[in-house]
Structure formats: structure tokens, C-alpha cells
Protein backbone atom coordinates (compact mmCIF):
# COMPACT_ATOMS: atom_id res chain seq x y z
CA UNK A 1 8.38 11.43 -25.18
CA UNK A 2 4.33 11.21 -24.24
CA UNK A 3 3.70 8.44 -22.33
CA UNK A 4 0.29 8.61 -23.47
CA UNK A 5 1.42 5.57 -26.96
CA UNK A 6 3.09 3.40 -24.35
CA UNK A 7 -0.43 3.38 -22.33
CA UNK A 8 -2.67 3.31 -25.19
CA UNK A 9 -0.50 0.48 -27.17
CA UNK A 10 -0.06 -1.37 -24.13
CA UNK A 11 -3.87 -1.34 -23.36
CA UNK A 12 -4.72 -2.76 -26.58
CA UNK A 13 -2.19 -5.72 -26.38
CA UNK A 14 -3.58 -6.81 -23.21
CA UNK A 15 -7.22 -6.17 -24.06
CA UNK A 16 -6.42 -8.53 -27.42
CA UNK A 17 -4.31 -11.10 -24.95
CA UNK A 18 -7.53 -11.46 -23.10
CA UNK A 19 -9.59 -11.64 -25.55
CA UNK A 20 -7.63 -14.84 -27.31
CA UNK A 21 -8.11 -16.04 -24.10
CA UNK A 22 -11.32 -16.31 -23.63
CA UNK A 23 -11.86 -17.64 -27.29
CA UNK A 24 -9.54 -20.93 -26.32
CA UNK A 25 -12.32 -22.07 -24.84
CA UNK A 26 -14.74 -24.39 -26.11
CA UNK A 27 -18.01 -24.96 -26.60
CA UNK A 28 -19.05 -27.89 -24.97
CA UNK A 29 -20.58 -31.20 -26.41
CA UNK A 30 -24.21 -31.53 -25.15
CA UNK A 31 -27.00 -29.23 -23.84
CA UNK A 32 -26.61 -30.55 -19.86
CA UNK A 33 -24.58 -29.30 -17.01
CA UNK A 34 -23.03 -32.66 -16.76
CA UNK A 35 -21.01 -31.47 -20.25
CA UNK A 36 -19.16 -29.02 -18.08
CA UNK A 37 -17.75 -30.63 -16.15
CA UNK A 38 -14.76 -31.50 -19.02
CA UNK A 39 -14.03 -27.70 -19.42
CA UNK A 40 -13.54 -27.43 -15.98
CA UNK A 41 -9.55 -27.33 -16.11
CA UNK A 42 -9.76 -25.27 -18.88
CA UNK A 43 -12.15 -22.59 -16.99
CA UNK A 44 -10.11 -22.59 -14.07
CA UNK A 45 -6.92 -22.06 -16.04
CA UNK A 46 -8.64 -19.08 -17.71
CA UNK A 47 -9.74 -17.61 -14.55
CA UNK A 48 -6.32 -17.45 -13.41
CA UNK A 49 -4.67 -16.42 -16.10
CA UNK A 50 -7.10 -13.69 -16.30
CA UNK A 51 -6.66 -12.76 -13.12
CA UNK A 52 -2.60 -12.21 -13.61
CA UNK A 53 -3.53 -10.54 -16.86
CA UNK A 54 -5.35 -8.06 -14.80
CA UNK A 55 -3.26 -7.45 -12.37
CA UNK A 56 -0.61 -6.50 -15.02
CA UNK A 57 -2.83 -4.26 -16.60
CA UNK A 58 -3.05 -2.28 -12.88
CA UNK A 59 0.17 -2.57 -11.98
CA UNK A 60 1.03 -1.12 -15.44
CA UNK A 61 -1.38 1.65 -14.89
CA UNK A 62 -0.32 2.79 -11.57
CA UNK A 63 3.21 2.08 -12.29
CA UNK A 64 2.95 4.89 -16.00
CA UNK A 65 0.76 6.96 -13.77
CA UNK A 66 3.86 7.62 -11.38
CA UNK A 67 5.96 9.41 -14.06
CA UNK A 68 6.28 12.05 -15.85
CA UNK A 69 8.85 11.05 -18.52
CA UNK A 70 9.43 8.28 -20.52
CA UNK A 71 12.59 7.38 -23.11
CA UNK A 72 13.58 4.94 -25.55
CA UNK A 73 15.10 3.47 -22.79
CA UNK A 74 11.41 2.26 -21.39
CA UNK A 75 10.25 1.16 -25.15
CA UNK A 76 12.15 -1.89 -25.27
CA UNK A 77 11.36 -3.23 -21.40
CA UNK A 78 7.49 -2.36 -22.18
CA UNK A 79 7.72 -4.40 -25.77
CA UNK A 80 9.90 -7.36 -23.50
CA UNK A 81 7.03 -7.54 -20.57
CA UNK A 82 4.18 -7.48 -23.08
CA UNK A 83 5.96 -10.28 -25.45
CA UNK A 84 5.86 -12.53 -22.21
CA UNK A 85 2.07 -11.71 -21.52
CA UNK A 86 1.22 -12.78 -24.85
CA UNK A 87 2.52 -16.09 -23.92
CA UNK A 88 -0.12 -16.05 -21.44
CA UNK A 89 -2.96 -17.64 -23.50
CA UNK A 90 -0.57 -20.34 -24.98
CA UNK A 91 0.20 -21.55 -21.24
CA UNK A 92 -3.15 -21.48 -20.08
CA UNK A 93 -4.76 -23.44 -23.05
CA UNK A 94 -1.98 -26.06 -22.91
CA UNK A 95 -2.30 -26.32 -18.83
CA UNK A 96 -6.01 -26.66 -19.12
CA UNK A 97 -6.03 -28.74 -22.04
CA UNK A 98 -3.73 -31.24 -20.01
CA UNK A 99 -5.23 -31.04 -17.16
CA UNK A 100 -2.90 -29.44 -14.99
CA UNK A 101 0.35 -31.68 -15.66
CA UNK A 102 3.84 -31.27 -14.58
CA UNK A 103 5.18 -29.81 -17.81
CA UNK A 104 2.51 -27.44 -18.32
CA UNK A 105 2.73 -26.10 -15.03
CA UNK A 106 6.07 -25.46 -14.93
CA UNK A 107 5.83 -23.38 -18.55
CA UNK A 108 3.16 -21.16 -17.28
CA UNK A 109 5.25 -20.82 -14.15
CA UNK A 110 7.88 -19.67 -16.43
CA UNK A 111 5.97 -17.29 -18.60
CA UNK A 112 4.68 -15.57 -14.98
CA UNK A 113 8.73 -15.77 -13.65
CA UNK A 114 9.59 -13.86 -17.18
CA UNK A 115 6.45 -11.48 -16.90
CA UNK A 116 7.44 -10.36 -13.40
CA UNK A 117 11.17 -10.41 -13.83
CA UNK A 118 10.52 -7.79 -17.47
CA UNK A 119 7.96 -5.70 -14.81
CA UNK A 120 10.85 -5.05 -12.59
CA UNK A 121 13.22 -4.32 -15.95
CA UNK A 122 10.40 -1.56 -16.72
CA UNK A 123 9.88 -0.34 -13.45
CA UNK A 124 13.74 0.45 -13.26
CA UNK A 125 14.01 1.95 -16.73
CA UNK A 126 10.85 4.44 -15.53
CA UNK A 127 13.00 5.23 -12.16
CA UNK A 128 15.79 6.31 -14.21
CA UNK A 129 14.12 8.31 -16.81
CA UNK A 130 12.20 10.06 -14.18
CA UNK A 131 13.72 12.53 -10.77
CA UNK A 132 15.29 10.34 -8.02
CA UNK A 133 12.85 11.49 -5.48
CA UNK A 134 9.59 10.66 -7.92
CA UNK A 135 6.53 8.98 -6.35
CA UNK A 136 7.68 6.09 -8.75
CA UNK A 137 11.26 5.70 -7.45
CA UNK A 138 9.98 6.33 -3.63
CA UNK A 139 7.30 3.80 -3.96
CA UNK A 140 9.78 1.12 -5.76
CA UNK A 141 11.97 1.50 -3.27
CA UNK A 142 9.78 -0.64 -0.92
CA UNK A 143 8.18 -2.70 -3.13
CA UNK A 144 8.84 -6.20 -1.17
CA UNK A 145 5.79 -8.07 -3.42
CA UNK A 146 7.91 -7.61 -6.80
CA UNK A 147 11.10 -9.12 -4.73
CA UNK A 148 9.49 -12.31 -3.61
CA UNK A 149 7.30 -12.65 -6.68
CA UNK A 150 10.08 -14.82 -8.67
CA UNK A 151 10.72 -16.62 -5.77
CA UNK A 152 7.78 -17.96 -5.25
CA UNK A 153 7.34 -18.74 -9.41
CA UNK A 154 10.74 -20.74 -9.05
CA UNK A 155 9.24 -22.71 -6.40
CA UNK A 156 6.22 -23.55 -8.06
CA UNK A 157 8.09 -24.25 -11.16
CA UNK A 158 10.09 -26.89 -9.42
CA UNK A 159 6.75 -28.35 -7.22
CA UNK A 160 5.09 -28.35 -10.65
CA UNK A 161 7.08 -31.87 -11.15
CA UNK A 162 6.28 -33.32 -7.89
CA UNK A 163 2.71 -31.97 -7.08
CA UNK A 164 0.53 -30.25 -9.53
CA UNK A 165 -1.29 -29.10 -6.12
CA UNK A 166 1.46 -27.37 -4.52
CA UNK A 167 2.64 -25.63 -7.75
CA UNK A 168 -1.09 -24.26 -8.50
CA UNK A 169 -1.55 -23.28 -4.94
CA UNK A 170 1.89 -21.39 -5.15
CA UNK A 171 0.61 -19.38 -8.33
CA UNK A 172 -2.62 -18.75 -7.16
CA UNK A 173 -1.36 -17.17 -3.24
CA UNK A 174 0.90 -15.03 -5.34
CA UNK A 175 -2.65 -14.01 -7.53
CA UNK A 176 -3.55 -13.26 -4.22
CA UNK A 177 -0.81 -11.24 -2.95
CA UNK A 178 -1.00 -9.26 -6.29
CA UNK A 179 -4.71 -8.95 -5.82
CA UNK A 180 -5.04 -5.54 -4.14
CA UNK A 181 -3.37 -3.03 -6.49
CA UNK A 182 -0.03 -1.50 -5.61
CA UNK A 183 -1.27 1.67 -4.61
CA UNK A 184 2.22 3.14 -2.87
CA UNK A 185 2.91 5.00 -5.99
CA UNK A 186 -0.78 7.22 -5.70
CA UNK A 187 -0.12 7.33 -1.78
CA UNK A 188 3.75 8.68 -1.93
CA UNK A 189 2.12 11.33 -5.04
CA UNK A 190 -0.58 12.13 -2.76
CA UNK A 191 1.68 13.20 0.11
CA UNK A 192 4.18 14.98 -2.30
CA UNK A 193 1.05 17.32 -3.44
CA UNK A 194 0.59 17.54 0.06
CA UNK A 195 3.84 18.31 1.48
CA UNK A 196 4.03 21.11 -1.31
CA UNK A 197 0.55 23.23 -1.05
């Protein structure tokens, strides 16, 4: 199978899951600065969200860019991670809407536990429709970041219902974390052309 659908549908879903993003947000009422300052938990939310959004899109990148092969076996977990992206814009209007409150944190939490949880899914079905000893299978094999990532989304589920502070500051270190692309796969290809000129 080309692997060049999977990229090309997979870059339009995102680029439309951003897009409804950014059209949650409203105008404000009034010409001054001061009717910001409303849309402030909304903005933030959005910046977030478009930050994970992002980092999706890379990680998805690098992580098709490691194989050579796909199979039906790949479809489904591709059509499973982006179903849990699109949720993305629903549970950052509805946390920036409600300014931040328990519930609403602890539904985006979930959409970003279920986003990283069908990544992994993918990642595995790639590994097993490509060699063993593929850049993609070497570099998964040490990928410690998509281990703790559902930890961390469990625990700021559960702070989300005691502090709305702690639970946002959980979400946004593992942003952070995320935030330089996982570039093992490129390295561990890099060294394989090497290793065979």
C-alpha cells in the first residue's frame, strides 16, 4: 500500500481540526483592549490545543517518514487517533468557555489520554508492517516520552477535580516535553544510510 493517502488524508483532517479551532473563537464585544480580556480563557485554551495539534501533526510525520510499508492493519489505528483529535476543538471550546473548570479539564485530559494511547496503537501497527530492525521499530524501542505521556494525562485528569492549576500545569509540561520533535526515527535512518555506504 502507498503511504502517500494515509499522509495526505491525515494532513487534511488536522489542517480542518485546526481550522474549526480557530473559528470557536469569538469576536469580541467592543472596540477596546479591555474587551479581551473575556476571551482570555478561550485564547489560552486555543493556544494549547494548538500546540498538541501540532505536535501530532510532527510526530505523525516523522513517525510515516520511518517506514516503508503500510497495511490495512495501520488504516484503522490512523482513522482511531485522528477520531480522538477531532475531539480536540470540542474540549477546548467547552474548557475555555467555562473557564477552566473541573469537568472540562478532566474531558480534554481524556481526549489527550485517548490521542496518545491510539499514537502508540499506530506506532505498533507501523513496527509490525515494517522489518524488525527499521529506523521506526529501533527508534520506538526507546521512546520513554510516549510511556509516561498517559501517565501524566491520568494525573491531570484526577487534579482536574481538586485544582484546575495543577491539572493545566500537568498538560501544558507534557506540551513541553512533546515540544521538540521526536527526531530518533531521522537519527537511527541517518546512521543506517551510514553504516551501509
Amino acid at each position: 500500500m502507498n503511504k502517500n493517502r494515509i499522509e495526505a488524508f491525515s494532513d487534511g483532517v488536522i489542517a480542518i481540526i485546526i481550522t474549526i479551532m480557530v473559528l470557536e473563537i469569538k469576536l469580541p464585544h467592543g472596540g477596546e483592549f479591555a474587551a479581551l480580556k473575556p476571551l482570555l480563557p478561550v485564547f489560552l485554551s486555543y493556544v494549547l490545543s494548538f500546540v498538541y495539534v501540532g505536535i501530532y501533526w510532527n510526530n505523525h510525520h516523522h513517525l510515516l517518514g520511518g517506514v516503508t510499508k503500510i497495511n490495512g492493519r495501520v488504516l484503522w489505528p490512523n482513522l482511531h487517533l485522528l477520531f480522538w483529535l477531532s475531539l480536540v476543538p470540542f474540549a477546548t471550546d467547552w474548557m475555555g468557555e467555562n473557564r477552566f473548570s473541573a469537568a472540562t479539564l478532566a474531558v480534554y485530559g481524556f481526549v489527550l489520554f485517548m490521542s496518545s494511547l491510539t499514537f502508540r496503537v499506530l506506532q505498533t501497527r507501523l513496527v509490525e508492517a515494517n522489518e524488525p530492525d527499521s529506523p521506526l521499530a529501533q527508534a520506538a524501542a526507546r521512546n520513554w516520552k510516549a510511556r509516561l505521556s498517559p501517565l501524566f494525562y491520568s494525573l491531570g485528569i484526577a487534579a482536574s477535580f481538586w485544582s484546575a492549576w495543577v491539572a493545566g500545569g500537568i498538560y501544558v509540561g507534557v506540551a513541553l516535553l512533546w515540544l521538540v520533535p521526536e527526531r530518533r526515527i531521522d537519527h537511527t535512518a541517518a546512521n543506517a544510510k551510514t553504516q551501509n555506504l
